[in-house]
N, C-alpha and C. Protein backbone atom coordinates (compact mmCIF):
# COMPACT_ATOMS: atom_id res chain seq x y z
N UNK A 1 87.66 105.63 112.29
CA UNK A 1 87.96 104.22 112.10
C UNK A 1 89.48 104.03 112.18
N UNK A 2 90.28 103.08 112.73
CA UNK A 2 91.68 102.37 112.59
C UNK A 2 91.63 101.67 112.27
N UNK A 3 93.08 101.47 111.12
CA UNK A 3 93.27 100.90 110.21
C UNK A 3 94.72 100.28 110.57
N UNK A 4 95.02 99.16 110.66
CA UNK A 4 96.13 98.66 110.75
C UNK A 4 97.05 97.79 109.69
N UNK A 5 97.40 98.29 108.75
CA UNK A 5 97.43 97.68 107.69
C UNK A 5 99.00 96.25 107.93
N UNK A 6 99.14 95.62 107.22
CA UNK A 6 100.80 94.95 107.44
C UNK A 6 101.67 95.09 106.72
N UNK A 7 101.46 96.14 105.57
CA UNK A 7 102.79 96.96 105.05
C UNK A 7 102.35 97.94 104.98
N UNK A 8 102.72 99.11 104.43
CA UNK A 8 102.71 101.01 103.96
C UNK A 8 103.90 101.13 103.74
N UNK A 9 102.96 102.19 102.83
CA UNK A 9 104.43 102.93 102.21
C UNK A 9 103.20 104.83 102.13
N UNK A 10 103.93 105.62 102.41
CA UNK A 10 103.55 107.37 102.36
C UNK A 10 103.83 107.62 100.63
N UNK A 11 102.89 108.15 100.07
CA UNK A 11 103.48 108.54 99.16
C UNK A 11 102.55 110.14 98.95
N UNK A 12 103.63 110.97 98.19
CA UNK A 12 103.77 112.83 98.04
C UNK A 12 102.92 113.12 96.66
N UNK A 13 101.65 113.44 97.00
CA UNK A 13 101.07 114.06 95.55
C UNK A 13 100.99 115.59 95.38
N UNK A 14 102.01 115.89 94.45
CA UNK A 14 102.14 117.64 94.31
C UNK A 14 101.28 117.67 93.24
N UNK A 15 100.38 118.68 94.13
CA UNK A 15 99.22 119.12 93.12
C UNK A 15 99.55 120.93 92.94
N UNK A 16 98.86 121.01 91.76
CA UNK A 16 99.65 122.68 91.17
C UNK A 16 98.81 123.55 91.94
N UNK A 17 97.50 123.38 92.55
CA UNK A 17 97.16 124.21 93.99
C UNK A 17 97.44 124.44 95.18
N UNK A 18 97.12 123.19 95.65
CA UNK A 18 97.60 123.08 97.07
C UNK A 18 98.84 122.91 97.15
N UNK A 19 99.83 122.26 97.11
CA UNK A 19 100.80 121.92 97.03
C UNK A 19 101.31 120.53 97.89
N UNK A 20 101.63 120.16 98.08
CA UNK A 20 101.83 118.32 98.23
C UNK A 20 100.96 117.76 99.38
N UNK A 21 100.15 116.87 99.36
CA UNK A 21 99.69 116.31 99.72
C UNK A 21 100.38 114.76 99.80
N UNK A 22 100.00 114.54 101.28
CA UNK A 22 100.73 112.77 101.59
C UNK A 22 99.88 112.15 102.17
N UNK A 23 99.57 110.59 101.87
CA UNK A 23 98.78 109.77 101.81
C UNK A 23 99.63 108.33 101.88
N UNK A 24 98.53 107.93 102.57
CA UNK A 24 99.14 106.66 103.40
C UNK A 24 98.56 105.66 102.20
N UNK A 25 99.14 104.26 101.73
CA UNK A 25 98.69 103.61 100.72
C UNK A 25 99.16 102.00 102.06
N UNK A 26 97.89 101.71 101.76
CA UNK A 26 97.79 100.66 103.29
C UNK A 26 97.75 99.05 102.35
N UNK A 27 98.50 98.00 102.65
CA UNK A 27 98.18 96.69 101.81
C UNK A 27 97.88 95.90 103.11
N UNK A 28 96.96 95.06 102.59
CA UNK A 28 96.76 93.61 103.96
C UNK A 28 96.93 92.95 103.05
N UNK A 29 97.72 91.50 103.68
CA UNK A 29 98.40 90.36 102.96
C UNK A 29 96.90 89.48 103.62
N UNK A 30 96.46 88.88 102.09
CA UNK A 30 95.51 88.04 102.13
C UNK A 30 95.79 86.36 102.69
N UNK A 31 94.75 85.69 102.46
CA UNK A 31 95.49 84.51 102.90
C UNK A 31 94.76 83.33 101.34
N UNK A 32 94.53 82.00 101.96
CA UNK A 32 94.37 81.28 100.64
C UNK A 32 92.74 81.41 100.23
N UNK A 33 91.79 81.93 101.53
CA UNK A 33 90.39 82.04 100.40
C UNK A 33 90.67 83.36 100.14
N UNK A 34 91.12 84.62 100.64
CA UNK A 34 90.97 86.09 100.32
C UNK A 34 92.02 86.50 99.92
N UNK A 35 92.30 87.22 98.59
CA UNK A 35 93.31 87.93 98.31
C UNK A 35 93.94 88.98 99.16
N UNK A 36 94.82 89.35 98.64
CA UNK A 36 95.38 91.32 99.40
C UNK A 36 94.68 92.18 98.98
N UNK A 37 94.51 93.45 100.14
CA UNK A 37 93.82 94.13 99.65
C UNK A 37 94.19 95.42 100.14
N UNK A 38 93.96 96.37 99.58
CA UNK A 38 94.75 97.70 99.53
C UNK A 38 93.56 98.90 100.13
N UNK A 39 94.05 99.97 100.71
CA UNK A 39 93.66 101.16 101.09
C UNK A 39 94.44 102.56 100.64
N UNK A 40 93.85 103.43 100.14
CA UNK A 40 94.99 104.69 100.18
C UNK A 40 93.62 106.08 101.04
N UNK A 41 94.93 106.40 102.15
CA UNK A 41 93.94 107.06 102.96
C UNK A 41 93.75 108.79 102.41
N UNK A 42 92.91 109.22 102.92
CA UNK A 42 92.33 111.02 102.81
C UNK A 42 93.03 111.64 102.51
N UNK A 43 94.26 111.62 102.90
CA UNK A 43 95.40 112.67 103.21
C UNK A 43 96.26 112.55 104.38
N UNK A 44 97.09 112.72 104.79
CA UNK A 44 97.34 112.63 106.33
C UNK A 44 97.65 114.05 106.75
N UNK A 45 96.79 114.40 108.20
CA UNK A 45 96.76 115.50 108.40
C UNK A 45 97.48 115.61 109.75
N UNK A 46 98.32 114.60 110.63
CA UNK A 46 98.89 114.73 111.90
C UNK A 46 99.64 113.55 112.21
N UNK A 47 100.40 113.06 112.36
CA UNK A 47 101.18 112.03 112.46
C UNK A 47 101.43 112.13 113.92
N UNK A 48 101.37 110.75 114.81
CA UNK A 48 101.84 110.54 115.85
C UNK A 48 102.47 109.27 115.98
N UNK A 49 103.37 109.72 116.85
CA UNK A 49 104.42 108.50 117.50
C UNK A 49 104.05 107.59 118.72
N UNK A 50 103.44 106.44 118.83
CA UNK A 50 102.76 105.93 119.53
C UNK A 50 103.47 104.96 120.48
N UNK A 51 103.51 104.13 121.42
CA UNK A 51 104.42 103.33 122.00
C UNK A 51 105.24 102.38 120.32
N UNK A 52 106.73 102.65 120.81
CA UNK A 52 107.27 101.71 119.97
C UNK A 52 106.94 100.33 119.39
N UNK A 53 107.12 100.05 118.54
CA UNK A 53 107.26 100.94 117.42
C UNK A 53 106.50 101.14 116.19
N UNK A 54 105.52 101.99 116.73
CA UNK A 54 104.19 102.40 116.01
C UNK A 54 104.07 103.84 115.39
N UNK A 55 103.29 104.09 114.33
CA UNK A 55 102.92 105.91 114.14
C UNK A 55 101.88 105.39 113.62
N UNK A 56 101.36 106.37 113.55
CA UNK A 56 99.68 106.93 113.67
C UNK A 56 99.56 107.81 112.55
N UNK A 57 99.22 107.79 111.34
CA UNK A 57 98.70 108.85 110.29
C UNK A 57 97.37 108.94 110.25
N UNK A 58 96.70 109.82 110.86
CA UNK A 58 95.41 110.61 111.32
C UNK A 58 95.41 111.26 109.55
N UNK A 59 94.28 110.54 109.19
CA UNK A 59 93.68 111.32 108.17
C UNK A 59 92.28 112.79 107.82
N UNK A 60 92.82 113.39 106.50
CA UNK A 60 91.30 114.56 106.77
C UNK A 60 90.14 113.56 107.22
N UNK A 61 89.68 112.41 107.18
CA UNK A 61 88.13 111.81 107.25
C UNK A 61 88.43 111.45 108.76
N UNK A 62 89.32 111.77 109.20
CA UNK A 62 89.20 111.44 110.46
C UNK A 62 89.76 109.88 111.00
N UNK A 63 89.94 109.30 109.92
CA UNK A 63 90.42 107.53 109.87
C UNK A 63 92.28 107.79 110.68
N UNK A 64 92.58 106.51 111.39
CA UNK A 64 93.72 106.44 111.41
C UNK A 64 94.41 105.37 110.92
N UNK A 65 95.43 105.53 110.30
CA UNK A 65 96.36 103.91 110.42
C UNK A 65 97.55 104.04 110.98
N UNK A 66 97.40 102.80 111.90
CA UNK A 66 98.51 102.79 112.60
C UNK A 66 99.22 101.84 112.16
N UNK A 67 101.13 102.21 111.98
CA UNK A 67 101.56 101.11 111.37
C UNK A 67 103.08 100.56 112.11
N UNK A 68 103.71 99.69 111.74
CA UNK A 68 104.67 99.19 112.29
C UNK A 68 105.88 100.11 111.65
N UNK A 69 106.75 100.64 112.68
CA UNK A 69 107.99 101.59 112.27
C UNK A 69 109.26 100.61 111.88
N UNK A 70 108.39 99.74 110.66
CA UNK A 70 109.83 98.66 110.56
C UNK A 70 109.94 98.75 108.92
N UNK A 71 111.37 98.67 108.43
CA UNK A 71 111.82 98.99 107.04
C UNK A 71 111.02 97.57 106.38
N UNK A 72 111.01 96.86 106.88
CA UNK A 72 110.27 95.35 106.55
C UNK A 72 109.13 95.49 106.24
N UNK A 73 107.89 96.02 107.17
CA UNK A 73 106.94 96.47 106.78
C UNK A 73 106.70 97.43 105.68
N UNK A 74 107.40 98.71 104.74
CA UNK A 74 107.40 99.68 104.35
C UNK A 74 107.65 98.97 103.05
N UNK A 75 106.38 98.54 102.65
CA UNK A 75 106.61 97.74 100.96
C UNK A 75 104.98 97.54 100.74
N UNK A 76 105.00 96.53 99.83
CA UNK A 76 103.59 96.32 99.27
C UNK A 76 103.73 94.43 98.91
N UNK A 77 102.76 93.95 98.42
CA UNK A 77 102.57 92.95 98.22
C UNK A 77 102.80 93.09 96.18
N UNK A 78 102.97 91.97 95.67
CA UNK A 78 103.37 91.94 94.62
C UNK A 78 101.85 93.17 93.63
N UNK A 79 100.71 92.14 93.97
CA UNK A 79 99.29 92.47 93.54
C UNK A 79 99.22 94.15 93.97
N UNK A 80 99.55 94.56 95.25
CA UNK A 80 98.80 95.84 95.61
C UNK A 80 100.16 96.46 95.18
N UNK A 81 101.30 96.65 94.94
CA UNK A 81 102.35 97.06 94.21
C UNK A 81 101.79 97.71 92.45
N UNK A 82 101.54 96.48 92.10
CA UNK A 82 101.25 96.91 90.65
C UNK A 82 99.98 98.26 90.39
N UNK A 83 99.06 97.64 91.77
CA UNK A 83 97.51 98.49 91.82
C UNK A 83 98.39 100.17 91.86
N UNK A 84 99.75 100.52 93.24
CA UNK A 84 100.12 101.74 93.33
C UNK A 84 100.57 101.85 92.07
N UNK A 85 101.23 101.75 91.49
CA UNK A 85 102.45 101.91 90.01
C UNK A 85 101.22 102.57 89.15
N UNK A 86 100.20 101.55 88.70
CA UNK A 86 99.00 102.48 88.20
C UNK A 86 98.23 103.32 88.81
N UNK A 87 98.28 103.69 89.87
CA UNK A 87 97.61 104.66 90.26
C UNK A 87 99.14 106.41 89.77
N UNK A 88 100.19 105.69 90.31
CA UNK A 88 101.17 106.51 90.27
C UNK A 88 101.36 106.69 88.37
N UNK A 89 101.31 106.04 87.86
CA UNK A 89 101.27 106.17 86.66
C UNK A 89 100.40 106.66 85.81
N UNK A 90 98.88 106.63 86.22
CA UNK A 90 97.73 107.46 85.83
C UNK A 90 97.46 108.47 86.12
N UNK A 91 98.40 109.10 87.22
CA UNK A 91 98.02 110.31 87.90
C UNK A 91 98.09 111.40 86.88
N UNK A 92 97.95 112.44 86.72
CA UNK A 92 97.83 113.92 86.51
C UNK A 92 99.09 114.18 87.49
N UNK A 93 99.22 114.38 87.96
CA UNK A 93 100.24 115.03 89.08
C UNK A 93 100.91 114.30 89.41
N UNK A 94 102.04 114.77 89.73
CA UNK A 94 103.55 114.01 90.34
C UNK A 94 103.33 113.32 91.46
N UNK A 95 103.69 111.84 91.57
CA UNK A 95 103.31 111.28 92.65
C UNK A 95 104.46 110.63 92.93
N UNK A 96 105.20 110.27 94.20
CA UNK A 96 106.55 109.83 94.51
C UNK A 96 106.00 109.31 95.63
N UNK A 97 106.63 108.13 95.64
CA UNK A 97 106.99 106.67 97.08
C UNK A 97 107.97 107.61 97.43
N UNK A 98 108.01 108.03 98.72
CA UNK A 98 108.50 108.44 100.17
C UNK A 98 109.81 107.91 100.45
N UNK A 99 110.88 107.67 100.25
CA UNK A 99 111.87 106.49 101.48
C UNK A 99 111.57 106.05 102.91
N UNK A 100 111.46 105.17 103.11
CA UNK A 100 111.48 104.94 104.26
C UNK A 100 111.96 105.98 105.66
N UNK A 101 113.22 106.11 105.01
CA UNK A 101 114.01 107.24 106.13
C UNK A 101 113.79 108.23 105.93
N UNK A 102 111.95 108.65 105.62
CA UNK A 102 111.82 109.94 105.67
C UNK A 102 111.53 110.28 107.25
N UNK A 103 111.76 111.39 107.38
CA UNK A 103 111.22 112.20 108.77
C UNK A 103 109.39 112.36 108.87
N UNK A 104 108.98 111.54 109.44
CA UNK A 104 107.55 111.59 109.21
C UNK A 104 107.25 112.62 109.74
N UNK A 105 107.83 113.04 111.33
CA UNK A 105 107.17 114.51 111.86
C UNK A 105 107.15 115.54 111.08
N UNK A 106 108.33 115.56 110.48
CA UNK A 106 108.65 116.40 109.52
C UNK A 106 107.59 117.16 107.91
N UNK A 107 106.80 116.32 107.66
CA UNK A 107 106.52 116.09 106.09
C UNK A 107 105.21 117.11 105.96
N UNK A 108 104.64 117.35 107.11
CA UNK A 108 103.51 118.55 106.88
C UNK A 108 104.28 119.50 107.25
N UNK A 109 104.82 120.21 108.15
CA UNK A 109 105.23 121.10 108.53
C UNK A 109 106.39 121.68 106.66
N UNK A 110 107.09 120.47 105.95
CA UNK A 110 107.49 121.27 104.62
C UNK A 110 106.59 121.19 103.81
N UNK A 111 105.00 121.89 104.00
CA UNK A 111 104.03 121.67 102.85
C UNK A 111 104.91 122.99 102.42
């Protein structure tokens, strides 16, 4: 399945086995009958660079989202903001929002 969300943000879950896992946390901006609504994908297991200015986080289930390579996009909506903070805040394990200017090719290859 593709997933095109209209913001993301990557965020790093170091778990004391495996060791970090990154996951795409996807928001769609609702409109006035439907709220926003949020996705956080499998894992991401391959990242591609697609015609500008797009990437591709290919998840373990096989899902992709493809998203816009813009600092504008790389946020959340007020509602699906608070939903990450508690997820990041309930976790068991260390969970960290990404910067933007991370090296996406980069981020499996330093598991």
């Amino acid at each position: 399945m593709i997933h095109q969300p209209d913001y993301w943000q990557v965020i790093k879950i170091q778990t004391p086995d495996e060791g970090p896992i990154f996951k795409v946390f996807a928001t769609w901006v609702g409109g006035y009958t439907q709220g926003d609504a949020w996705k956080l994908n499998s894992g991401i297991t391959e990242v591609r660079f697609n015609e500008p200015p797009y990437i591709e986080f290919v998840g373990y289930s096989g899902s992709s989202y493809i998203v816009t390579n813009d600092e504008a996009c790389y946020r959340t909506t007020a509602w699906t903001g608070s939903v990450l903070a508690n997820i990041i805040n309930k976790s068991e394990c260390e969970v960290e929002i990404l910067p933007f200017n991370t090296k996406w090719s980069k981020i499996l290859k330093n598991k």
